[in-house]
Each structure stands twice: as structure tokens, then as C-alpha cells.
PDB file of N, CA and C in Angstrom:
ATOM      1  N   UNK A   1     -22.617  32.227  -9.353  1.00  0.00           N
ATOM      2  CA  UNK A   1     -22.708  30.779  -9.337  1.00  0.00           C
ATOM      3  C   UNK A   1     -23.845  30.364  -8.405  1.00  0.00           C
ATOM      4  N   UNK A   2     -24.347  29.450  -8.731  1.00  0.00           N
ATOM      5  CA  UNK A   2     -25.756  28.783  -8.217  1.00  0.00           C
ATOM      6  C   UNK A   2     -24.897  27.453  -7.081  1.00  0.00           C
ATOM      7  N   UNK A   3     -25.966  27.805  -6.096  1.00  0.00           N
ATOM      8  CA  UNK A   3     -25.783  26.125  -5.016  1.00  0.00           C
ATOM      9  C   UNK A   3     -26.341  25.113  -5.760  1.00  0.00           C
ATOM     10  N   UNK A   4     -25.740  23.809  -5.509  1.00  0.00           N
ATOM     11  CA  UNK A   4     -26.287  22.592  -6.722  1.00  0.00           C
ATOM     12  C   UNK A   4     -27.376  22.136  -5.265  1.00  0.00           C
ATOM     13  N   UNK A   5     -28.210  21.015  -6.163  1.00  0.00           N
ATOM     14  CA  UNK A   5     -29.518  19.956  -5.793  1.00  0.00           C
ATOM     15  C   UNK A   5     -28.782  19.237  -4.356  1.00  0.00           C
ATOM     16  N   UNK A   6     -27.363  19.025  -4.949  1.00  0.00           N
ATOM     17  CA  UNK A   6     -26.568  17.946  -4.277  1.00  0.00           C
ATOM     18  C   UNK A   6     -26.182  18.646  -3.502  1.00  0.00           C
ATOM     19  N   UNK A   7     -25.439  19.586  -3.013  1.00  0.00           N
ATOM     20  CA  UNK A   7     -25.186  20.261  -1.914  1.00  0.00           C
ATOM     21  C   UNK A   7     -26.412  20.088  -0.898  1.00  0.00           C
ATOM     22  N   UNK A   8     -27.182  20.531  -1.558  1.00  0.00           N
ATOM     23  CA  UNK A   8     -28.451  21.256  -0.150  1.00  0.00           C
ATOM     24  C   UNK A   8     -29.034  19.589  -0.148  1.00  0.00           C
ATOM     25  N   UNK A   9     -29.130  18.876  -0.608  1.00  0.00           N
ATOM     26  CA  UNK A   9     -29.452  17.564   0.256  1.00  0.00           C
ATOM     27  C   UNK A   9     -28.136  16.960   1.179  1.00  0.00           C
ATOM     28  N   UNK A  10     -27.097  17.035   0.628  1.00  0.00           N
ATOM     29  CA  UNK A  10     -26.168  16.679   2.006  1.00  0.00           C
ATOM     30  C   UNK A  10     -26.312  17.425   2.918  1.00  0.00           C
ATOM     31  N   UNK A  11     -26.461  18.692   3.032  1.00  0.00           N
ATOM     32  CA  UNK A  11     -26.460  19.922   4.355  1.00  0.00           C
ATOM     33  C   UNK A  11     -27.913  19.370   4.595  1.00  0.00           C
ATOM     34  N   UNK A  12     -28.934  18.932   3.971  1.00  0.00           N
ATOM     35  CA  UNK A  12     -29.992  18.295   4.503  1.00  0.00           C
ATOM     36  C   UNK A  12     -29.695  17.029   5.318  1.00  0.00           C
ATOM     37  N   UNK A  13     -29.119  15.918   5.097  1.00  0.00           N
ATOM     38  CA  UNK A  13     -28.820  15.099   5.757  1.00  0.00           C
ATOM     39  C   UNK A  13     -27.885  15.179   7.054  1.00  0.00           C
ATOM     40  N   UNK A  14     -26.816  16.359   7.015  1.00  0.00           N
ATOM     41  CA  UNK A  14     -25.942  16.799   8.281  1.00  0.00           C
ATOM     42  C   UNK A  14     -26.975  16.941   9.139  1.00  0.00           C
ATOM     43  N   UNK A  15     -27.848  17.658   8.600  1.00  0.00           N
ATOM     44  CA  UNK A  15     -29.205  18.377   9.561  1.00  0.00           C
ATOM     45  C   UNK A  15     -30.197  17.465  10.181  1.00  0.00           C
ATOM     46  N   UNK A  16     -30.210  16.036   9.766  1.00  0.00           N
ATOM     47  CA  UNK A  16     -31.440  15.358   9.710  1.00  0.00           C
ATOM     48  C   UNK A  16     -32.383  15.312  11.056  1.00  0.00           C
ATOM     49  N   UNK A  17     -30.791  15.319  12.245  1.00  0.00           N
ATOM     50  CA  UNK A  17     -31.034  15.023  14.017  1.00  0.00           C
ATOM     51  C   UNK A  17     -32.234  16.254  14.049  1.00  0.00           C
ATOM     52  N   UNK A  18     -32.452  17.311  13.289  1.00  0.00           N
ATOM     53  CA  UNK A  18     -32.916  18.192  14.147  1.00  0.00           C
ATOM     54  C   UNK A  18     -34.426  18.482  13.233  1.00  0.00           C
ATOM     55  N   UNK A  19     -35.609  18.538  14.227  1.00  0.00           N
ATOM     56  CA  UNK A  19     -36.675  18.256  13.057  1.00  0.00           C
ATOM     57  C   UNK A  19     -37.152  20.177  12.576  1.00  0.00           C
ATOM     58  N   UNK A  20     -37.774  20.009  11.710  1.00  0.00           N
ATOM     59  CA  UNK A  20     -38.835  21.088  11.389  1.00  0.00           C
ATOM     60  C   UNK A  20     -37.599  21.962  10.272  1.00  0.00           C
ATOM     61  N   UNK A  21     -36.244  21.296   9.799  1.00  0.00           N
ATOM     62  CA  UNK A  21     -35.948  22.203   8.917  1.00  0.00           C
ATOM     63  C   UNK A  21     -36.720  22.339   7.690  1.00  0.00           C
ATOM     64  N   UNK A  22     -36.158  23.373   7.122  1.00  0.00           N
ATOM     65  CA  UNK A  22     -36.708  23.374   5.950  1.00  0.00           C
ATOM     66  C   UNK A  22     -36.084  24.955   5.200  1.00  0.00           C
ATOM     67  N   UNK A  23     -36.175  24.563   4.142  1.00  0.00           N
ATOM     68  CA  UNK A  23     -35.866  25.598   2.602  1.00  0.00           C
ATOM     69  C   UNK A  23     -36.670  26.188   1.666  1.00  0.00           C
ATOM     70  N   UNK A  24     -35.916  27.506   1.198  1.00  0.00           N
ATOM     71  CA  UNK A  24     -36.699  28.273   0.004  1.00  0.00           C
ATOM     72  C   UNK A  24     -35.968  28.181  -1.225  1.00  0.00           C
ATOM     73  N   UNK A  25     -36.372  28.402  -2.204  1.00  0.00           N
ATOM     74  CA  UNK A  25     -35.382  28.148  -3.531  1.00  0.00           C
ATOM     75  C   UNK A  25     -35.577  29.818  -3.545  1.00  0.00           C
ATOM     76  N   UNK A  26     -34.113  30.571  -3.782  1.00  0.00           N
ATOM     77  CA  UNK A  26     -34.650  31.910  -4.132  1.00  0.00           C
ATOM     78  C   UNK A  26     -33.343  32.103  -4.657  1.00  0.00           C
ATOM     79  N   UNK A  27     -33.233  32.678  -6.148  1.00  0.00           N
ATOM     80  CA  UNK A  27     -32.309  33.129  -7.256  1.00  0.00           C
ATOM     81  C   UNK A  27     -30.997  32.228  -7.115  1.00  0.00           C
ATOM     82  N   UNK A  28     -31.365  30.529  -7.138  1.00  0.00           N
ATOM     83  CA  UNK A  28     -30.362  29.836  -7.220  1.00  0.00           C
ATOM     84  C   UNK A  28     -29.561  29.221  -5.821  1.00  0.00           C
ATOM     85  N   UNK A  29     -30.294  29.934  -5.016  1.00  0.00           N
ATOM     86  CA  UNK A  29     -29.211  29.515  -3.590  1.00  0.00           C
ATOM     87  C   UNK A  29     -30.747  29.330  -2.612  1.00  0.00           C
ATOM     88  N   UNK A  30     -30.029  29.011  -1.493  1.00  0.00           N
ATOM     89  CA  UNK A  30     -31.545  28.429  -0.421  1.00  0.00           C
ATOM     90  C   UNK A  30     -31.371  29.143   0.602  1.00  0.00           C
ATOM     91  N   UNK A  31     -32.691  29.447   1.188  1.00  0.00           N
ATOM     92  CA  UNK A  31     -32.929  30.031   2.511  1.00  0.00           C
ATOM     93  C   UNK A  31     -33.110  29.077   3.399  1.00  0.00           C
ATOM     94  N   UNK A  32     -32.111  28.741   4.296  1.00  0.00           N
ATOM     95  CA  UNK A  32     -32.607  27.936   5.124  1.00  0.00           C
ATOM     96  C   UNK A  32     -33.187  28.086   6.484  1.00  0.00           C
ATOM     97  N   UNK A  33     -34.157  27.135   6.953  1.00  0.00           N
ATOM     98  CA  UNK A  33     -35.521  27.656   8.143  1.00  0.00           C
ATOM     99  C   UNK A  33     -34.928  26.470   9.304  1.00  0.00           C
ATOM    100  N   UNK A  34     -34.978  27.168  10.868  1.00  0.00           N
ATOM    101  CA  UNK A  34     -35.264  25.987  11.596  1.00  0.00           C
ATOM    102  C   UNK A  34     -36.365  26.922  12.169  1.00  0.00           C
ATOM    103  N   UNK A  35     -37.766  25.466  12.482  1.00  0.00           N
ATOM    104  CA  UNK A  35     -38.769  25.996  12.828  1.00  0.00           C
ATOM    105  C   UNK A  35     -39.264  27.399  12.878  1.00  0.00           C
ATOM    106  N   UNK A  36     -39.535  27.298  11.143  1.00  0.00           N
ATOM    107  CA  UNK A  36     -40.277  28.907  10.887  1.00  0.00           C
ATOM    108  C   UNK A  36     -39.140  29.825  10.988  1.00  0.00           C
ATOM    109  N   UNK A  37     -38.303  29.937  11.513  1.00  0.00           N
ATOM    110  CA  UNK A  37     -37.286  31.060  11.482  1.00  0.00           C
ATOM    111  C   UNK A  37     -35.891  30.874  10.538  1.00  0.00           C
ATOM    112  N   UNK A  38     -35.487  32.120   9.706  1.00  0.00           N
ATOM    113  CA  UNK A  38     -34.442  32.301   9.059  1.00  0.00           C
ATOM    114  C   UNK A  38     -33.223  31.495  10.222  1.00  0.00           C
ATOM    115  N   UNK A  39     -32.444  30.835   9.648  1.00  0.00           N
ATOM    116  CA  UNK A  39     -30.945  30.286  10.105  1.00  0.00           C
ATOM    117  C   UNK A  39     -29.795  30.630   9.621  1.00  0.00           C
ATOM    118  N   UNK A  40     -30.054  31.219   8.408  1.00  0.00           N
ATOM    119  CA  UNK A  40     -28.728  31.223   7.101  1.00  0.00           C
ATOM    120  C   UNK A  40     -28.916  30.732   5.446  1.00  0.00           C
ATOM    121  N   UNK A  41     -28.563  30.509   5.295  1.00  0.00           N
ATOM    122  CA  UNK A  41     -28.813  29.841   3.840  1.00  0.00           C
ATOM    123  C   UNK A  41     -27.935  29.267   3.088  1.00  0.00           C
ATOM    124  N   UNK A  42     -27.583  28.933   1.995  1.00  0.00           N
ATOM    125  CA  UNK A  42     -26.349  28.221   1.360  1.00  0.00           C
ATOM    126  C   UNK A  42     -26.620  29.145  -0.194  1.00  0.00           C
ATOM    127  N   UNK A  43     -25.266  29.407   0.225  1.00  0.00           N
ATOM    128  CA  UNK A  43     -24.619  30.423  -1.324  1.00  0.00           C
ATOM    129  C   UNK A  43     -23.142  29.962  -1.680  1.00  0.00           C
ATOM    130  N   UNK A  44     -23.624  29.106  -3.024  1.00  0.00           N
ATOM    131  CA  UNK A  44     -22.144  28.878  -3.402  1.00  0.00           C
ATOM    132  C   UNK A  44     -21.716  27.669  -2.661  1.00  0.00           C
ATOM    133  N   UNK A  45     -22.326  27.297  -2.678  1.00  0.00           N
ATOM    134  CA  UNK A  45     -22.333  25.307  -2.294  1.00  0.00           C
ATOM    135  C   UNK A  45     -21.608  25.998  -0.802  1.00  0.00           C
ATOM    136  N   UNK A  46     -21.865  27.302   0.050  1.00  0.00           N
ATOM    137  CA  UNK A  46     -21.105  26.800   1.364  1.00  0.00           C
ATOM    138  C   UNK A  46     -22.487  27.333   2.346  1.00  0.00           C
ATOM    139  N   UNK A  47     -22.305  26.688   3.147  1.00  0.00           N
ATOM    140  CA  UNK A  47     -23.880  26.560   4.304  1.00  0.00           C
ATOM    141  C   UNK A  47     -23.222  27.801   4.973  1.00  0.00           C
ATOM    142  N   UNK A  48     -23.712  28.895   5.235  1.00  0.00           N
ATOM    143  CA  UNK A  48     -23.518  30.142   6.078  1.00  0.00           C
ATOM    144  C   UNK A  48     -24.750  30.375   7.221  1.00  0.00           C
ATOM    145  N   UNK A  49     -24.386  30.729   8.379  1.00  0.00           N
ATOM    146  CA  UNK A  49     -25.493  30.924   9.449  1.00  0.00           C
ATOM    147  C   UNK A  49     -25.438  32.119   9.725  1.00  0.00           C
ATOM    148  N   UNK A  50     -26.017  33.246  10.161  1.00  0.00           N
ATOM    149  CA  UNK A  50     -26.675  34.311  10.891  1.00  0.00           C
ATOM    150  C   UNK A  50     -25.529  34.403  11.923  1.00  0.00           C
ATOM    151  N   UNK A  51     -24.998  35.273  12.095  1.00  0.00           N
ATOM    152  CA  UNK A  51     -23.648  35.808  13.228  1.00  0.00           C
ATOM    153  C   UNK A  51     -24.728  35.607  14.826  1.00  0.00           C
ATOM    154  N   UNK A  52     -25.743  35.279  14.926  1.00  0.00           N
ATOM    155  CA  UNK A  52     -26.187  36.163  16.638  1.00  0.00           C
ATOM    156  C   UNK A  52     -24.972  35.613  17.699  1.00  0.00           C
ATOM    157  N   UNK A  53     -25.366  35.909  18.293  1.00  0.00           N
ATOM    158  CA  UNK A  53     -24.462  35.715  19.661  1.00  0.00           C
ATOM    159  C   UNK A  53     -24.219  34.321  19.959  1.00  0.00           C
ATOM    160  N   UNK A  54     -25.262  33.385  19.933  1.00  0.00           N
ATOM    161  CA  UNK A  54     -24.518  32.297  20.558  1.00  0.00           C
ATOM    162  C   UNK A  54     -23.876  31.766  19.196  1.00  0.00           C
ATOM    163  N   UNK A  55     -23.955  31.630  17.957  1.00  0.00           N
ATOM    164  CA  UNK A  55     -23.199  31.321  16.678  1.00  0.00           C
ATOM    165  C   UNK A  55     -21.626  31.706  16.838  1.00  0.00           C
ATOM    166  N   UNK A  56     -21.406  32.949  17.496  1.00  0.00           N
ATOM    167  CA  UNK A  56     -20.008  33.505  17.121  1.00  0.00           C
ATOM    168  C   UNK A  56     -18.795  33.211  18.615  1.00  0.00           C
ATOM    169  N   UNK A  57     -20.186  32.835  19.610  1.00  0.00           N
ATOM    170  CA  UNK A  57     -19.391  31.940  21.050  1.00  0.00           C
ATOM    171  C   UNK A  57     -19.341  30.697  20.388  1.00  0.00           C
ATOM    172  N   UNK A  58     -20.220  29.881  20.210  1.00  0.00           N
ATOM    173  CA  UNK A  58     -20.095  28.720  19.752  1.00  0.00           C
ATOM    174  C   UNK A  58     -18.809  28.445  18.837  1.00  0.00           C
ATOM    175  N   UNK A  59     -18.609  29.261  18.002  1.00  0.00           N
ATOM    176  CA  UNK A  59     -17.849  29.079  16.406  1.00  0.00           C
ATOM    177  C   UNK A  59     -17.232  29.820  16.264  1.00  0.00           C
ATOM    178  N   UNK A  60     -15.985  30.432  17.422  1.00  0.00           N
ATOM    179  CA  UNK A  60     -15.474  31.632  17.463  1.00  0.00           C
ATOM    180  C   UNK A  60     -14.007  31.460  16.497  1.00  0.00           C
ATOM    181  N   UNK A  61     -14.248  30.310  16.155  1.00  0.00           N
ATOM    182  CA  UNK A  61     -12.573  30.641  15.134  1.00  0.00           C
ATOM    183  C   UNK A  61     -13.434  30.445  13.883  1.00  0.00           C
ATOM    184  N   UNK A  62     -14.689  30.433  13.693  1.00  0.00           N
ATOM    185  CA  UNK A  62     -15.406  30.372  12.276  1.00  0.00           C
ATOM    186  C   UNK A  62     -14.995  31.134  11.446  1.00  0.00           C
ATOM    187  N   UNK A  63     -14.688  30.724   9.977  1.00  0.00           N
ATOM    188  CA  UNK A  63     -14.732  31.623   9.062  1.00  0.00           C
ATOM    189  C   UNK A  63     -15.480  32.922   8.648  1.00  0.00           C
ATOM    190  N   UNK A  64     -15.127  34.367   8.529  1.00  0.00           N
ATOM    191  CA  UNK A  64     -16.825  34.896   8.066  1.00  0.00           C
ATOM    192  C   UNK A  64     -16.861  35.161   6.461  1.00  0.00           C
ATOM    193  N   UNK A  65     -18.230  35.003   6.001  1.00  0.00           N
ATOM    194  CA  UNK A  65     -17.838  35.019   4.777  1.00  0.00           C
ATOM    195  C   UNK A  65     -19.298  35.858   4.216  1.00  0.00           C
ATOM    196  N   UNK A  66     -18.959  36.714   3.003  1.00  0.00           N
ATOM    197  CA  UNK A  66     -20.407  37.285   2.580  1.00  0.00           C
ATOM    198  C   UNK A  66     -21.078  36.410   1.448  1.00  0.00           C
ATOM    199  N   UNK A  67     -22.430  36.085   1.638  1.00  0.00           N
ATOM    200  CA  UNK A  67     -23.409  35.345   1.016  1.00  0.00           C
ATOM    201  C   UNK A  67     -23.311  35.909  -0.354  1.00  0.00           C
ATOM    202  N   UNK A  68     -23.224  37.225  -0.628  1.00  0.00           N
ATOM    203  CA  UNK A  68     -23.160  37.506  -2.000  1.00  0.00           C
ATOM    204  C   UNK A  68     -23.186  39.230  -1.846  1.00  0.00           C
ATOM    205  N   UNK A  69     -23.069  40.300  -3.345  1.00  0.00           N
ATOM    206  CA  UNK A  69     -22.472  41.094  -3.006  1.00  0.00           C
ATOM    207  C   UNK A  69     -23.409  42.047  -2.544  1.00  0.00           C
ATOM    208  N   UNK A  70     -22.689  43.058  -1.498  1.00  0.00           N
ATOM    209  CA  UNK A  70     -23.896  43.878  -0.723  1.00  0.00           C
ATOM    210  C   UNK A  70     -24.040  43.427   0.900  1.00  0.00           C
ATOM    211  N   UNK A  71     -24.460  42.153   0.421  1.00  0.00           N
ATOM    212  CA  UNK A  71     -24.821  41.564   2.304  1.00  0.00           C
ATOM    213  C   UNK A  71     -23.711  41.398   2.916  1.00  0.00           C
ATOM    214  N   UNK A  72     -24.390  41.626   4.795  1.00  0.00           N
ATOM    215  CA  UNK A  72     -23.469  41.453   5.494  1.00  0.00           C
ATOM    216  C   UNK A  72     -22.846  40.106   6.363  1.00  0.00           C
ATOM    217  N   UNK A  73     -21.847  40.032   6.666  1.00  0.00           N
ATOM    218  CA  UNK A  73     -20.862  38.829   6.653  1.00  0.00           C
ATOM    219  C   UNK A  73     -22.192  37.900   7.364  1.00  0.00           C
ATOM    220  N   UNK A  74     -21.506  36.299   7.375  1.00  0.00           N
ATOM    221  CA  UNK A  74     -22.342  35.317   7.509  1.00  0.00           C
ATOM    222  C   UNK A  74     -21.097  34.564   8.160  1.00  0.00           C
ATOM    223  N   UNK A  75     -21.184  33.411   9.226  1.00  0.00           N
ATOM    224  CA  UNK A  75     -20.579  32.671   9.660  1.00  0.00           C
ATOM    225  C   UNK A  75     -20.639  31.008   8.687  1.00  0.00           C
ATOM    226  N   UNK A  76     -19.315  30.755   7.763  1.00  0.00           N
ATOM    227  CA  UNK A  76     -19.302  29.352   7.631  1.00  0.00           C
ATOM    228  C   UNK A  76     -19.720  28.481   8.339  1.00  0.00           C
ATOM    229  N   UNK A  77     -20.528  27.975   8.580  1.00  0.00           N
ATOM    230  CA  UNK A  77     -21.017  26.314   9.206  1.00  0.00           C
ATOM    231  C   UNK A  77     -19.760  25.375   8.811  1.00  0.00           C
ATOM    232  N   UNK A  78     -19.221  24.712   9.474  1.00  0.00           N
ATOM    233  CA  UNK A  78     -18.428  23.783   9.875  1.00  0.00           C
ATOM    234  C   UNK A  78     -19.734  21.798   9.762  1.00  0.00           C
ATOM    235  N   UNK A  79     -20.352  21.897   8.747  1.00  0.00           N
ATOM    236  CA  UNK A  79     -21.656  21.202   8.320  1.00  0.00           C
ATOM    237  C   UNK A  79     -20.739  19.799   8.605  1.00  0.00           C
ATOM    238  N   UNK A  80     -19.474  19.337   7.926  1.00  0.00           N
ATOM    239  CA  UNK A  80     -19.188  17.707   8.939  1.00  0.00           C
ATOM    240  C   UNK A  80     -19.119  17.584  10.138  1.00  0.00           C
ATOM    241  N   UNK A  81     -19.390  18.327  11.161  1.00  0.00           N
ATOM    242  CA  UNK A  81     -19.759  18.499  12.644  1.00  0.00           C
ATOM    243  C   UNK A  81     -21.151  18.161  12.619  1.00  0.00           C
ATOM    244  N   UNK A  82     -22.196  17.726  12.691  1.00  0.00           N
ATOM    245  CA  UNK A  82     -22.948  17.525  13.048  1.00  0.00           C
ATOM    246  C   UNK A  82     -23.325  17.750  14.065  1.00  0.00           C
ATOM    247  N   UNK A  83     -22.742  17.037  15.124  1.00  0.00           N
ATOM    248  CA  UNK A  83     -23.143  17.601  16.853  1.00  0.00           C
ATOM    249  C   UNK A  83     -23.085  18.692  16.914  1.00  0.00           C
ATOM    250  N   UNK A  84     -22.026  19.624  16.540  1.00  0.00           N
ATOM    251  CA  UNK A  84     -22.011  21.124  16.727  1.00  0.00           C
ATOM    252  C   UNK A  84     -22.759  21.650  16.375  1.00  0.00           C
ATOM    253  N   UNK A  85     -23.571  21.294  14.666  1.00  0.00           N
ATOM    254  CA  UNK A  85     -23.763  22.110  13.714  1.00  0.00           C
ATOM    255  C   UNK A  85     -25.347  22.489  14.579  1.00  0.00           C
ATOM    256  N   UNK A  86     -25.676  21.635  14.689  1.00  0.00           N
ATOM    257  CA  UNK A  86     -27.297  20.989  15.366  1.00  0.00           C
ATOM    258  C   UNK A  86     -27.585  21.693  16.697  1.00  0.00           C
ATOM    259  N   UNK A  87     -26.136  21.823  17.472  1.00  0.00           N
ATOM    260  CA  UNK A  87     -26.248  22.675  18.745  1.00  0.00           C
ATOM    261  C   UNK A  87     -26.184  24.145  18.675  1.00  0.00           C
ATOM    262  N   UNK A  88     -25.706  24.438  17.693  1.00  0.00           N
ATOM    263  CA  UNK A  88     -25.312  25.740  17.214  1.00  0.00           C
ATOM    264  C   UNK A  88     -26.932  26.048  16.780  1.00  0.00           C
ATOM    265  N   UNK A  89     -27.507  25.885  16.065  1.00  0.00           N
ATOM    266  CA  UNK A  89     -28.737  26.005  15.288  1.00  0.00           C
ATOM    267  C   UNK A  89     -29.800  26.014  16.654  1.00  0.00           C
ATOM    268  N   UNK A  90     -29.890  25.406  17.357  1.00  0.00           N
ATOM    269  CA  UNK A  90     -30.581  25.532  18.463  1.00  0.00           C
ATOM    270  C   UNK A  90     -30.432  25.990  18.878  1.00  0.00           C
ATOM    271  N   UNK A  91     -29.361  26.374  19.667  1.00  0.00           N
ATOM    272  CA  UNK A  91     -29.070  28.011  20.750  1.00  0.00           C
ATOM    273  C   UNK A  91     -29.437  29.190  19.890  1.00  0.00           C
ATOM    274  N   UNK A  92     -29.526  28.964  18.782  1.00  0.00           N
ATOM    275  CA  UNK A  92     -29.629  30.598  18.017  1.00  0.00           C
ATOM    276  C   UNK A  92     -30.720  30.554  17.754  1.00  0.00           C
ATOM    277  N   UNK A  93     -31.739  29.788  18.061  1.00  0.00           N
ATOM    278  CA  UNK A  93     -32.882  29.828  17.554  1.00  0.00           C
ATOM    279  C   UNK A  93     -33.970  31.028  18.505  1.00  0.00           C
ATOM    280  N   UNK A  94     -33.873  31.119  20.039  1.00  0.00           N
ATOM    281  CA  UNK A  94     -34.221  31.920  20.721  1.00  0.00           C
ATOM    282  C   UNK A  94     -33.669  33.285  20.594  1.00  0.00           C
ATOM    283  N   UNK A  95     -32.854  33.866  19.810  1.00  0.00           N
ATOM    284  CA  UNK A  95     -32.516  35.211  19.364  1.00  0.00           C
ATOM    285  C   UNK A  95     -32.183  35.476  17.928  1.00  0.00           C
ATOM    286  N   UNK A  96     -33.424  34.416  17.318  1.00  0.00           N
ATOM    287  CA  UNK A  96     -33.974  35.222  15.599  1.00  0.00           C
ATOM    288  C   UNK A  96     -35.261  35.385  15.953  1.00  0.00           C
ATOM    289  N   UNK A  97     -35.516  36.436  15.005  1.00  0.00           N
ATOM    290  CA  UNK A  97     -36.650  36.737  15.155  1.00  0.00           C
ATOM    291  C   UNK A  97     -38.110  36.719  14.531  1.00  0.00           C
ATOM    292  N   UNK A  98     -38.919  36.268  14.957  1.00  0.00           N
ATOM    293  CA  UNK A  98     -40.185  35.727  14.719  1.00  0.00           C
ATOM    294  C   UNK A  98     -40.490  35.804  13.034  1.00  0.00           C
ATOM    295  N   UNK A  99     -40.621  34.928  12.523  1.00  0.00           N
ATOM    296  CA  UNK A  99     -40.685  34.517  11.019  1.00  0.00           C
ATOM    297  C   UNK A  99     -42.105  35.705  10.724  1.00  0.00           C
ATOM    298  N   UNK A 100     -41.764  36.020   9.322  1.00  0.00           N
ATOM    299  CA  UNK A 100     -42.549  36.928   9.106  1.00  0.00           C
ATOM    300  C   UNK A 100     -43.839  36.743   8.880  1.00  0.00           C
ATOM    301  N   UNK A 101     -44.981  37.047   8.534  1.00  0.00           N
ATOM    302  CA  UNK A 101     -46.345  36.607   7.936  1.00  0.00           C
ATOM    303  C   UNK A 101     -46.560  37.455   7.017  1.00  0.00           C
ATOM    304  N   UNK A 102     -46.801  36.757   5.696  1.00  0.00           N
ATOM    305  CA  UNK A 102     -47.190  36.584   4.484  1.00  0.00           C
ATOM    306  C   UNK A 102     -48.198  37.043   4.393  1.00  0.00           C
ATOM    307  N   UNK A 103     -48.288  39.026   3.874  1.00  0.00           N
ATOM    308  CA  UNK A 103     -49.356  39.743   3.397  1.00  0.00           C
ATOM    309  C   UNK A 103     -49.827  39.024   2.040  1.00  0.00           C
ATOM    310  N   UNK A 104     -51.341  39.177   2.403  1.00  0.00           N
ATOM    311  CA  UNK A 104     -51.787  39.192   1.033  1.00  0.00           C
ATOM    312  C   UNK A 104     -52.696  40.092   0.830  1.00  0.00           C
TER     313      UNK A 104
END
């Protein structure tokens, strides 16, 4: 099953407080970016974030759930939080790691 248009603009609007997001369209579901760096993505209309460390202090009764089959678990975003969601995304931003550059 594919994430809809409508999903990823509401998880766009939860997001709005925080600038420089942004998305990839890749086989139906989205990669989602805060400033240049991987965050998680949305599979299956549910917003999932990257486990690092401050995600799983932050969101320690979070659901975990796998993005799809093969990969490893992903933390549910709790996305009608806003304040959280936004604080969460920022603390984790200093332990992902440096967005890749695009051989050509």
C-alpha cells in the first residue's frame, strides 16, 4: 500500500514550526529530510522516525514499527503533538549523519 498526497501534506503542516523540511517521492511512500538529513519517512499513511538516541528518550513508550519488509524497526511519530514532534526532530538532528552527495 502506497502513502496518499493527503497524508504527507498534513504531516507537512504538523511540521510547519520547523523550517528546511522537505521530501522524496520514492516507490509510493516519502523520505522525509530535516535540513539535508534523513529523519524517517512515511510508509503506509504512518510518519516513522529513525530510533537514535534522543528519539527513543524522548518517545520511550513509542510504538516501533517496520517501514516495510526487510527494514529495521522505526519509531511511530506521535504527529498530533506538534511540540513534541518538532522537539524530537531537532535533538536528533545532531546524531544523523551527514546527507549524502550525489555522484555523478
Amino acid at each position: 500500500m502506497s502513502s496518499s498526497k493527503a497524508y504527507l501534506d498534513f504531516v507537512l503542516e504538523q511540521l510547519s514550526e520547523l523550517d528546511c523540511i522537505s521530501y522524496r517521492t520514492m516507490m509510493g511512500e516519502y523520505v522525509m529530510y530535516y535540513r539535508g538529513k534523513v529523519i524517517g519517512g512515511i510508509y503506509d499513511d504512518r510518519f516513522l522516525l529513525k530510533p537514535t538516541k534522543s528519539v527513543v528518550a524522548m518517545m520511550p513508550d513509542a510504538t516501533r514499527e517496520i517501514p516495510y519488509p526487510g527494514a529495521k524497526e522505526m519509531i511511530l511519530a506521535d504527529i498530533d503533538d506538534r511540540t513534541l514532534t518538532a522537539s524530537v526532530i531537532k535533538a536528533m538532528y545532531e546524531e544523523l549523519p551527514a546527507a549524502k552527495k550525489n555522484k555523478l
